[in-house]
Structures are given as C-alpha cells and as structure tokens.
C-alpha atoms as a PDB file:
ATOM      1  CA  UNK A   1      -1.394   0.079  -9.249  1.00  0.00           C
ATOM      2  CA  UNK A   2      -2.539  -3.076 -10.386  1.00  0.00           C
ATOM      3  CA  UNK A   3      -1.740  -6.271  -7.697  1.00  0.00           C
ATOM      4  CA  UNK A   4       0.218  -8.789  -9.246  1.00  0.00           C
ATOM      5  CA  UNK A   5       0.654 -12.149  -7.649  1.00  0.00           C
ATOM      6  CA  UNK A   6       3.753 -14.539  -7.876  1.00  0.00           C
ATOM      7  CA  UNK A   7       3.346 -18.061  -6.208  1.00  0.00           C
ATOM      8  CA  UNK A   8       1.751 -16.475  -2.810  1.00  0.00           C
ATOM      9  CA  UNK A   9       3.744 -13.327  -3.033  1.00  0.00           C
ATOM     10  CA  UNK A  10       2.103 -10.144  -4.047  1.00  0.00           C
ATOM     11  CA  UNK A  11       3.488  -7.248  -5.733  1.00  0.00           C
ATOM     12  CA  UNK A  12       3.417  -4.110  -3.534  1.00  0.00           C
ATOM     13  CA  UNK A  13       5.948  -1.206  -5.151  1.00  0.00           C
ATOM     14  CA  UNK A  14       8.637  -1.075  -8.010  1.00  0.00           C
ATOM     15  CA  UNK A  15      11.697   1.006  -7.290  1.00  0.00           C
ATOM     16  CA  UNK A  16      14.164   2.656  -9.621  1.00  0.00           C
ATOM     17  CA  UNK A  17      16.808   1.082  -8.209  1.00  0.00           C
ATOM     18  CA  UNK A  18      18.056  -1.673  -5.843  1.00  0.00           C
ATOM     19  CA  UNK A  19      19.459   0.922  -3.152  1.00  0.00           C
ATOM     20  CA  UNK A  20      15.908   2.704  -2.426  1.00  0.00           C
ATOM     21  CA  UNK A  21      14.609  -0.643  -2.284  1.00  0.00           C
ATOM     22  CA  UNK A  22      16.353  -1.911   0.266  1.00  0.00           C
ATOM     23  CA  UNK A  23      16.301   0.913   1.999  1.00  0.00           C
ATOM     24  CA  UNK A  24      12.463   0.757   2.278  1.00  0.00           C
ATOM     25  CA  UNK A  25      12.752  -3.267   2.513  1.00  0.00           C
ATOM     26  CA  UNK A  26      14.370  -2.486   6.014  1.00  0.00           C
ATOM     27  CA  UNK A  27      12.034  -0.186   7.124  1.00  0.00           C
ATOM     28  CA  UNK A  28       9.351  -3.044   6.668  1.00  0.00           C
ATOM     29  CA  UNK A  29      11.513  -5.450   7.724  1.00  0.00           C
ATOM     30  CA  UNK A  30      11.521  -3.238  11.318  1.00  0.00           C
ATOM     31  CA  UNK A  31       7.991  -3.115  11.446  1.00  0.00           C
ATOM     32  CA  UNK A  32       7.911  -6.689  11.135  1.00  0.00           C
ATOM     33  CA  UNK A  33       6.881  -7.151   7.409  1.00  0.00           C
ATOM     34  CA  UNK A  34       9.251  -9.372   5.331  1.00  0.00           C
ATOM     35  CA  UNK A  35       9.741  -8.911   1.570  1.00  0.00           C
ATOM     36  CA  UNK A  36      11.151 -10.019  -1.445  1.00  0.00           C
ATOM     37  CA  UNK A  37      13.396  -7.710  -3.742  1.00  0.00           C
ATOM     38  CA  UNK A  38      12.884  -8.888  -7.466  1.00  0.00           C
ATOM     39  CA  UNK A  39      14.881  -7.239 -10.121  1.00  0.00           C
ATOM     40  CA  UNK A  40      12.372  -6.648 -13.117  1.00  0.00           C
ATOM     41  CA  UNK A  41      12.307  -4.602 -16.817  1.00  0.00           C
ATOM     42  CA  UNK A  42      14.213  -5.227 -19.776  1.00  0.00           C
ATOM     43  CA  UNK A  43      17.298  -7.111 -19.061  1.00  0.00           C
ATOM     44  CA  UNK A  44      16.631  -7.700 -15.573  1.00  0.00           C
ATOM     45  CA  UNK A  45      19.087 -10.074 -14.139  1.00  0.00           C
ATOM     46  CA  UNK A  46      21.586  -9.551 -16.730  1.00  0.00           C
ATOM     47  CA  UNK A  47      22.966  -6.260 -15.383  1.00  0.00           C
ATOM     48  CA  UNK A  48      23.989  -4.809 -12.294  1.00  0.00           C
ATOM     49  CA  UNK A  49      21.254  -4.968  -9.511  1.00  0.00           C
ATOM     50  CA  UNK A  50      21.646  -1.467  -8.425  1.00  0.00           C
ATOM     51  CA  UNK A  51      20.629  -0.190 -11.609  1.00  0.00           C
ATOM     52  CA  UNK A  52      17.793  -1.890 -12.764  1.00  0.00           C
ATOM     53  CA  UNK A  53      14.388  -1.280 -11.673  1.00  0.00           C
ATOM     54  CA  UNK A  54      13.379  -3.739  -8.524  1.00  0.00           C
ATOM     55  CA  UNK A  55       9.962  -5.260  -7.711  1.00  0.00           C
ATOM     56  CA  UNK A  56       9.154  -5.333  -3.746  1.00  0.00           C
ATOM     57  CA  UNK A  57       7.150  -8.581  -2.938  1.00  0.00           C
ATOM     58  CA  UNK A  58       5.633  -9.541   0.321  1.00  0.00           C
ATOM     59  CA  UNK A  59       3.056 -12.002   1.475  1.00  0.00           C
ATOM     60  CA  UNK A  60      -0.828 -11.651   0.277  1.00  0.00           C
ATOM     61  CA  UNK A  61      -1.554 -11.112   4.046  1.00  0.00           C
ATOM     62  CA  UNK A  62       1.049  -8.677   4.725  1.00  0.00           C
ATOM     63  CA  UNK A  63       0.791  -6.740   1.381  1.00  0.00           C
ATOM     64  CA  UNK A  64      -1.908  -4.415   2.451  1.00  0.00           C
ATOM     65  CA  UNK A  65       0.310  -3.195   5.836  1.00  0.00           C
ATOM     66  CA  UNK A  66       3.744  -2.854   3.552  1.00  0.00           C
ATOM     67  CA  UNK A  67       1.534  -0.589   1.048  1.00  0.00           C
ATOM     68  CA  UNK A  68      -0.341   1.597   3.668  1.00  0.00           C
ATOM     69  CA  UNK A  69       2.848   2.272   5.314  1.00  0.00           C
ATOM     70  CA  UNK A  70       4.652   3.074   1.949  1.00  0.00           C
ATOM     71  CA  UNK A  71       1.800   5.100   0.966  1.00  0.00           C
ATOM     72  CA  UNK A  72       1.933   6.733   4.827  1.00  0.00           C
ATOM     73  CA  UNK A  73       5.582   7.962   3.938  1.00  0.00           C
ATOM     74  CA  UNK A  74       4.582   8.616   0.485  1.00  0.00           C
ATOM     75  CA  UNK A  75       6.843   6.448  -1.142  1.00  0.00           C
ATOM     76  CA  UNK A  76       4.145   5.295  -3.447  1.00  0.00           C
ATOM     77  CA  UNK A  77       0.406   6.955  -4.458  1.00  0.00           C
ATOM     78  CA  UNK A  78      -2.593   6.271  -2.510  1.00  0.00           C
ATOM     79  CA  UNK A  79      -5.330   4.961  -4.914  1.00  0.00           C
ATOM     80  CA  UNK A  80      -7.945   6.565  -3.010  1.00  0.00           C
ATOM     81  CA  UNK A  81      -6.811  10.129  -2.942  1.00  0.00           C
ATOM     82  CA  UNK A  82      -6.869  10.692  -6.659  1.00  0.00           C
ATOM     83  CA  UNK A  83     -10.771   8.809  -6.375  1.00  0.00           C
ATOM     84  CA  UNK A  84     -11.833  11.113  -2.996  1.00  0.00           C
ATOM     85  CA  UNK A  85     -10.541  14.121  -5.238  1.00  0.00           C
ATOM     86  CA  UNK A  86     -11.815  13.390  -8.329  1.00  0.00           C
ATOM     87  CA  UNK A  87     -15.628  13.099  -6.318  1.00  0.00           C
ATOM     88  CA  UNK A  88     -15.383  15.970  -4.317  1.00  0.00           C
END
C-alpha cells in the first residue's frame, strides 16, 4: 500500500464502507490509537456515508501500531509476507 500523508495524518486502510470502518476505528480507538474516517472515491461526500468507500487516517506516529494491528487481524495485507514468500 502506498502511505499517503494529509496535513500530519497518514493514510493507514480504505474500507468498502463506513460501517466496517468504524467498526475497526473502535477497535483502535480501545487500544488507544485515534483516527480519522475520510470518505474517498468518486463522489465522495455527495452520497450516503455508509456506502462509499472510507479512508482510515491516524497520526504519522501512531500509523505504524493501527496497521500492524490491522494487519494482526488481517483486515489488511502485510507487505512483507508476499516479499518473505516471493524470496523463499
């Protein structure tokens, strides 16, 4: 995934849909890791929030703890499995 920065937030995941985003913003948000839920795509902003695809934002220095424990409950891909597989 490539990191994308906005102001001093930091891209971590996109979601299909506002629910499953804020489901997974709460389970950050219990660890102690807030974030920002961005509506994003075509249109975004000019439909209904649950149905457009949502951008979860966080802090540069809490980024890297929102997207290990995403990737931990495989809610997103770990970059370095496909490169440790692809060596070995």
């Amino acid at each position: 995934m490539t990191e994308q920065t906005q102001g001093d937030l930091e891209l971590v995941a996109t979601f299909p849909n506002y629910i499953e985003a804020q489901v997974w913003a709460d389970m950050l948000a219990r660890e102690g890791i807030a974030v920002k839920l961005m509506p994003s795509g075509p249109g975004a902003g000019l439909a209904t929030v649950e149905f457009e695809m949502i951008q979860m934002m966080t802090t540069v220095d809490q980024a890297a703890a929102a997207r290990d424990m995403l990737i931990a409950y495989n809610v997103i891909p770990d970059p370095d499995a496909g490169a440790a597989g692809a060596q070995g």
